[in-house]
Structure formats: structure tokens, C-alpha cells
C-alpha atoms as a PDB file:
ATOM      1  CA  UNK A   1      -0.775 -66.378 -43.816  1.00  0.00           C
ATOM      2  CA  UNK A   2      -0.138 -62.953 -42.140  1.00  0.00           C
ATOM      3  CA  UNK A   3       2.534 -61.986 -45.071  1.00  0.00           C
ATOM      4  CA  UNK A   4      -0.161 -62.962 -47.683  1.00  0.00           C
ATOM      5  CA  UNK A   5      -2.764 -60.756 -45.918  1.00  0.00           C
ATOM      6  CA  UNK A   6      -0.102 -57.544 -45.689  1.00  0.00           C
ATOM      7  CA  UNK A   7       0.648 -58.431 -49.126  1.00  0.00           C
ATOM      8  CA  UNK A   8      -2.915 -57.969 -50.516  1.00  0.00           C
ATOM      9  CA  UNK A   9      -3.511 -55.104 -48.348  1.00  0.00           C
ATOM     10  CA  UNK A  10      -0.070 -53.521 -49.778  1.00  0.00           C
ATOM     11  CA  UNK A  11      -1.570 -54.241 -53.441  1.00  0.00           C
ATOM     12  CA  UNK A  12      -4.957 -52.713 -52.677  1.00  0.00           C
ATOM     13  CA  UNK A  13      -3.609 -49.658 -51.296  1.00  0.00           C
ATOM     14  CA  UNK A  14      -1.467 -49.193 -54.294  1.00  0.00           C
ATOM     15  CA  UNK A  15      -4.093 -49.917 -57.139  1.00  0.00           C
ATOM     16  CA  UNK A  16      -6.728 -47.747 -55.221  1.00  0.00           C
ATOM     17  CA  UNK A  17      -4.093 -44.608 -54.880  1.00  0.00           C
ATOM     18  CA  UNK A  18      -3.384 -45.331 -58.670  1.00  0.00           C
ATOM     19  CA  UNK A  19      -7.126 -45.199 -59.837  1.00  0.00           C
ATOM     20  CA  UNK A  20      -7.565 -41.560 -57.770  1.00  0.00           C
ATOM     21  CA  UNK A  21      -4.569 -40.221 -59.529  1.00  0.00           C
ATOM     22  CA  UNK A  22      -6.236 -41.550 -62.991  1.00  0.00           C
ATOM     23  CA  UNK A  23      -9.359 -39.915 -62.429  1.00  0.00           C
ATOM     24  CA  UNK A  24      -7.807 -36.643 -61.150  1.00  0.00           C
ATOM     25  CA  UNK A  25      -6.118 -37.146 -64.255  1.00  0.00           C
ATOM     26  CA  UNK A  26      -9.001 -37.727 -66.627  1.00  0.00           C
ATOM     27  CA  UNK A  27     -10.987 -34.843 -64.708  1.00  0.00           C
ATOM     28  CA  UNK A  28      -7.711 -32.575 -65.633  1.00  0.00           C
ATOM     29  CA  UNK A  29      -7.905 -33.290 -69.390  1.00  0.00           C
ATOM     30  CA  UNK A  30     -11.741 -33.309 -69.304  1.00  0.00           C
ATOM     31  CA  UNK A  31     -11.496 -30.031 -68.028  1.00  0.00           C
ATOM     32  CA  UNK A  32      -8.819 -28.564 -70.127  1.00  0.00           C
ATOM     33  CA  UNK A  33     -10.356 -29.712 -73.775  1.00  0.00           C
ATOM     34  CA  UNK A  34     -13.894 -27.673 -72.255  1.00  0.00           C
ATOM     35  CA  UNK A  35     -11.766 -24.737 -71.338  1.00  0.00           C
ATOM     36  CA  UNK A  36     -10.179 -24.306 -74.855  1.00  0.00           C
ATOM     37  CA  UNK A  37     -13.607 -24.705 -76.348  1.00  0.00           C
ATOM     38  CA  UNK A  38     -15.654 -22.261 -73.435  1.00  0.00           C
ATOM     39  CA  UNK A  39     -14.785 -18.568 -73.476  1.00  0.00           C
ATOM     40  CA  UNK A  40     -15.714 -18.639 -69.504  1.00  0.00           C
ATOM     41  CA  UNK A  41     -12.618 -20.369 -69.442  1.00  0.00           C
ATOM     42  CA  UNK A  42      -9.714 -17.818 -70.248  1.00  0.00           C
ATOM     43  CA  UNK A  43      -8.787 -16.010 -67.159  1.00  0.00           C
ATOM     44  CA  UNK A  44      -9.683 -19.513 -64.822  1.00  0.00           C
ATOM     45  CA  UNK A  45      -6.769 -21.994 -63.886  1.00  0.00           C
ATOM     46  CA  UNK A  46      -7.846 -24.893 -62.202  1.00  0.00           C
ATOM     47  CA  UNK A  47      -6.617 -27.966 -59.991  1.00  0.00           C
ATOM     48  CA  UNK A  48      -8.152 -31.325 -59.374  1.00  0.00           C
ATOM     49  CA  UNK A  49      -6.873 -33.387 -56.133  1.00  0.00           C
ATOM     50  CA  UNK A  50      -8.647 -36.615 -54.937  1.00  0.00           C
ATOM     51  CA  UNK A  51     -11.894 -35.464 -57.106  1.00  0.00           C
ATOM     52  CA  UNK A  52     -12.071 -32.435 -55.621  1.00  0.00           C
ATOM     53  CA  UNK A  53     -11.444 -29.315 -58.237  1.00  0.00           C
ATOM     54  CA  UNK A  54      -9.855 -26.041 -57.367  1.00  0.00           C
ATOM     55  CA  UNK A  55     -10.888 -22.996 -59.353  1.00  0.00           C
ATOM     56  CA  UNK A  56      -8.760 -19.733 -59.359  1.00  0.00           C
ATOM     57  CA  UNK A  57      -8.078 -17.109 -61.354  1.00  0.00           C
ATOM     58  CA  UNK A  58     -10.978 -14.216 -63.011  1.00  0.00           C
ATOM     59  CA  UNK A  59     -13.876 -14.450 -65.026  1.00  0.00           C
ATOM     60  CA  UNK A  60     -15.619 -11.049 -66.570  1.00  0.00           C
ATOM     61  CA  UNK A  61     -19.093 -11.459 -64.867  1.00  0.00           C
ATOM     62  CA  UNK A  62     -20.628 -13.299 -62.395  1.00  0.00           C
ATOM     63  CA  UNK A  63     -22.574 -15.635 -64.899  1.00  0.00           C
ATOM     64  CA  UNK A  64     -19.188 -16.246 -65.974  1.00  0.00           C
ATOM     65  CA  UNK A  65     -18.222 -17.676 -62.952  1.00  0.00           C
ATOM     66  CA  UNK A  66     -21.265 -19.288 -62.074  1.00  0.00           C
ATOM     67  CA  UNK A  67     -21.275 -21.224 -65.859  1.00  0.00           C
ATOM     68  CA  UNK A  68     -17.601 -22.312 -65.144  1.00  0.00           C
ATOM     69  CA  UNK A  69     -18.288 -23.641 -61.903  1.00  0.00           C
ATOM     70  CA  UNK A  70     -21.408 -25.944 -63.350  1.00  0.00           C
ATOM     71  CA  UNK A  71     -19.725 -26.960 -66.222  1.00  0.00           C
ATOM     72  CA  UNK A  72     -16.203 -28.437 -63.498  1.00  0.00           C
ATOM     73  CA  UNK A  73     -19.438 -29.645 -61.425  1.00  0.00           C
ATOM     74  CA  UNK A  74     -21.314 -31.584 -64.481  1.00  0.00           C
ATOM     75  CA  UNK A  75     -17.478 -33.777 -64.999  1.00  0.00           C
ATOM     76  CA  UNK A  76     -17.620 -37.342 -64.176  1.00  0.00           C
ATOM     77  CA  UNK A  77     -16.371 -38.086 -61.288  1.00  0.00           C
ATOM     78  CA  UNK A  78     -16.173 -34.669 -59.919  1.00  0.00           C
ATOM     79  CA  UNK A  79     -17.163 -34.933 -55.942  1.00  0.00           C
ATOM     80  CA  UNK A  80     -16.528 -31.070 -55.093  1.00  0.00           C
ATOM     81  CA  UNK A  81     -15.692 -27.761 -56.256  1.00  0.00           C
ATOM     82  CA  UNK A  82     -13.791 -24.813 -54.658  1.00  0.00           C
ATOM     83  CA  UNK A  83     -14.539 -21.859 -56.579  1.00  0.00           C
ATOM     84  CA  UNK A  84     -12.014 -19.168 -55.708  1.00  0.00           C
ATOM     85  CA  UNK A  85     -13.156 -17.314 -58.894  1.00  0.00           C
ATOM     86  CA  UNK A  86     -12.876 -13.436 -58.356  1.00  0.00           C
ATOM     87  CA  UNK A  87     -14.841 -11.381 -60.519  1.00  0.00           C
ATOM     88  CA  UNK A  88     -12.485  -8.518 -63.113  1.00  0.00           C
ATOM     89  CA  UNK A  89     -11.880  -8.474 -66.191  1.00  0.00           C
ATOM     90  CA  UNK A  90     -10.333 -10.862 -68.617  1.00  0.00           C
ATOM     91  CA  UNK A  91      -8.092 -10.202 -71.156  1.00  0.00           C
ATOM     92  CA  UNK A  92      -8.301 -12.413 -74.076  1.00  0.00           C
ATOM     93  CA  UNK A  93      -4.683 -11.860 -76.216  1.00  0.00           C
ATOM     94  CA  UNK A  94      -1.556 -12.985 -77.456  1.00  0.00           C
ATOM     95  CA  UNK A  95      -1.461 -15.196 -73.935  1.00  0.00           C
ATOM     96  CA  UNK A  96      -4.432 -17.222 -74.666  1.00  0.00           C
ATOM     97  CA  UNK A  97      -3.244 -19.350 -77.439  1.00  0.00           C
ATOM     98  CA  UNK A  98       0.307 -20.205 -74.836  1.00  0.00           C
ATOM     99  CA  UNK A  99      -2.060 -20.760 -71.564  1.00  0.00           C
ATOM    100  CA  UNK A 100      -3.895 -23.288 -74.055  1.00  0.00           C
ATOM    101  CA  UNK A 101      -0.915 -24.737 -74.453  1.00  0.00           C
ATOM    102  CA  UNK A 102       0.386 -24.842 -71.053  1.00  0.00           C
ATOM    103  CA  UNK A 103      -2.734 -26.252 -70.288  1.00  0.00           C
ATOM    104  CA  UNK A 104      -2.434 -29.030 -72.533  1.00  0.00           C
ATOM    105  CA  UNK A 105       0.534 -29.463 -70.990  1.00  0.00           C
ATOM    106  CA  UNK A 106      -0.485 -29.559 -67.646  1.00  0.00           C
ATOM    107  CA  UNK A 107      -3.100 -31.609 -68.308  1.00  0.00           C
ATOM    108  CA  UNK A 108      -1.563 -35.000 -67.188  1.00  0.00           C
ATOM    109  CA  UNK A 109      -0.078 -33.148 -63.609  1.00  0.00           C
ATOM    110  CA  UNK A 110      -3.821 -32.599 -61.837  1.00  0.00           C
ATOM    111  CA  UNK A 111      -2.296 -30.846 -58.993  1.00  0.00           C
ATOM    112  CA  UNK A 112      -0.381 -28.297 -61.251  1.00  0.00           C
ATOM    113  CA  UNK A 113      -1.833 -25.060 -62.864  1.00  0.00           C
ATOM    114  CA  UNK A 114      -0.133 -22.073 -64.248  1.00  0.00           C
ATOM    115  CA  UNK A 115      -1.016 -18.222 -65.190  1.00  0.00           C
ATOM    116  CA  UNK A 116       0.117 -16.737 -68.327  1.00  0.00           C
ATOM    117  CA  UNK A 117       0.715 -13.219 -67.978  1.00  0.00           C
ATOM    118  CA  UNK A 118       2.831 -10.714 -70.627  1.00  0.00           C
ATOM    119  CA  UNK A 119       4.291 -14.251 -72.238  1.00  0.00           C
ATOM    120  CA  UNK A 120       5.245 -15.342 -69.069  1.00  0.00           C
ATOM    121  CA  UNK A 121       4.531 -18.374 -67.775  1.00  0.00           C
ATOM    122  CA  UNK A 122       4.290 -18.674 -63.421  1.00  0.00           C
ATOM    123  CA  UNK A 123       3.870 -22.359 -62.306  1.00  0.00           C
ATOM    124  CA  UNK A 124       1.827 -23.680 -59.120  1.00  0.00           C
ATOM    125  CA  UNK A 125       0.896 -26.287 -57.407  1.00  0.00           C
ATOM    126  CA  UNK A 126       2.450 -29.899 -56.675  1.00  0.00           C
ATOM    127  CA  UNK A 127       3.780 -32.230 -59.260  1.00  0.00           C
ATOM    128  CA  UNK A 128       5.822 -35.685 -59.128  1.00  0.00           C
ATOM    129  CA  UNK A 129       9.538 -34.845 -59.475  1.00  0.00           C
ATOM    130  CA  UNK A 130       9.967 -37.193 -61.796  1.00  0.00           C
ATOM    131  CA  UNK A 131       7.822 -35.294 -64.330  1.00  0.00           C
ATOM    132  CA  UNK A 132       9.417 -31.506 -63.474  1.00  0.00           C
ATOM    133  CA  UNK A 133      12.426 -31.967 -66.324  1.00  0.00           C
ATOM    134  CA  UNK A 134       9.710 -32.929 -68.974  1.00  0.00           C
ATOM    135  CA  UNK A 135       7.354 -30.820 -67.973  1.00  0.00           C
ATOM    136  CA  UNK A 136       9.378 -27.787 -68.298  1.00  0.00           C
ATOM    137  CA  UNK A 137      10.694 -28.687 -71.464  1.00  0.00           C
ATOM    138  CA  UNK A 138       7.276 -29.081 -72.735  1.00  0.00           C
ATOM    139  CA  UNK A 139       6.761 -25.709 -71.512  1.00  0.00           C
ATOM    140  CA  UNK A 140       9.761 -24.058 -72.739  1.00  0.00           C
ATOM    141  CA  UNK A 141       9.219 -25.387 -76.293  1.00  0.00           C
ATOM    142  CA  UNK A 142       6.058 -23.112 -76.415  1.00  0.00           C
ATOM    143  CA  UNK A 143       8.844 -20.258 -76.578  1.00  0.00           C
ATOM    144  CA  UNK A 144       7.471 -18.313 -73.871  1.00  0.00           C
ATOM    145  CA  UNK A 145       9.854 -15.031 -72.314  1.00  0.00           C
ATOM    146  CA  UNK A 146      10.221 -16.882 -69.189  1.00  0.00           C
ATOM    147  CA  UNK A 147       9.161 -19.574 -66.522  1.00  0.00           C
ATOM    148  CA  UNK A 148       8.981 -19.247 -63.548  1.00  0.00           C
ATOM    149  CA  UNK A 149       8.934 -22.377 -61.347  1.00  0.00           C
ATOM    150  CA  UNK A 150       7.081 -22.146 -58.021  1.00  0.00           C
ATOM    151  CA  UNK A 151       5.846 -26.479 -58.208  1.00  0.00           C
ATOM    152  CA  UNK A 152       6.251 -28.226 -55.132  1.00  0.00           C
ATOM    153  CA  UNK A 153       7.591 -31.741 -55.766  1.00  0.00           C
ATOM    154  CA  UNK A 154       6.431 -34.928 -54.358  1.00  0.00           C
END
């Protein structure tokens, strides 16, 4: 009886880590198909871990900033938001159209972000190891000048 108890417990534990991962997931793609549609979007990068969505990067105004952070709020299944938003101006260029693409990317690795500065791409945040290989090759095939690696594996 005690195996079939551990058992069950072992199952729920894995399905219920699964499902967070899934919905930090779906939160990362919601966010990244309303970031290449929102202009707001451009200079933010953004993380999503256990629900919980980390904003970084610039907007051009404070109304900026304050539309980005309702807009990560009003996603299903959002439970907080850390807006580390500072407020200087945004560039939109040549680097938009490859940090879309990044972003795409990225979308399936919640945990990850990256800045795209000067056609170079600078990656953060933690990934599985078993997606780094693909993931950089998906990022290299954008044919940016360089990549440079900074994800923590887990």
C-alpha cells in the first residue's frame, strides 16, 4: 500500500510541475504575439516563472510602461508582475524585426529573454540544457553578427 501511495504522490508532483511549465509557456507565447503587434513592446524583454512575469528592458514614456505592464497583467493566468521597466528612449531599427524573431524563438523557454543590440544578440536567463543546441541554432539562422550566451542551464 505505502509504494502505491509514493507512487501517486510521485505522479502528482510530476503532472502538477508539468502544467506550471505549460502555462509559463502559454503566458510566454501569449506575451510575445502582443509584443510584435504593441509598439510599447520594442525596447521590453520579458520572463515568466511559476506565473509570475518579469519585465526589463526601456519603454519611451511612462504611459509606455504603465500600458505594458496592464496588458502582461490582463494574460490568463498571470498571478504577478515585476516591472523593472526603466524609462529612455527606444530605438525602433534594423534590430526590431531580429528581437521579433528571437522572441519567437524564445517563446517556448519562459525563463529565457534576450536583448538585441547593433545585430547582436545577448542571451539571459535559465533554460533546460536539453533545448540550448536548438535554441541557438534557431537563433543563429536569423543571421545575426553574434551571440552571446549568458543562459544558465537546468
Amino acid at each position: 500500500m505505502n509504494g502505491k501511495v509514493v507512487a501517486i504522490a510521485l505522479v502528482i508532483v510530476v503532472a502538477f510541475t508539468s502544467c506550471k511549465q505549460n502555462k509559463d509557456t502559454a503566458i510566454k507565447a501569449d506575451l510575445t504575439a502582443k509584443a510584435k503587434k504593441e509598439k510599447d513592446f520594442a525596447g521590453v524583454r520579458f520572463t515568466v516563472e511559476n506565473g509570475i512575469v518579469t519585465l526589463a528592458g526601456e519603454c519611451a514614456t511612462e504611459k509606455s510602461r504603465s500600458t505594458v505592464e496592464t496588458t502582461v497583467k490582463g494574460v490568463y493566468a498571470v498571478k504577478d508582475v515585476v516591472n523593472n521597466i526603466m524609462i529612455a528612449p527606444v530605438t525602433i531599427g534594423t534590430d526590431q524585426q531580429l528581437k521579433q524573431g528571437v522572441d519567437s524563438i524564445l517563446q517556448n523557454c519562459p525563463a529565457a529573454a534576450a536583448i538585441t543590440r547593433d545585430s547582436v544578440v545577448y542571451l539571459e536567463g535559465t533554460v533546460e540544457a536539453t533545448k540550448v543546441r536548438e535554441l541557438m541554432d534557431a537563433i543563429r539562422s536569423l543571421k545575426p553578427n553574434d551571440v552571446q550566451n549568458t543562459l544558465v542551464t537546468k
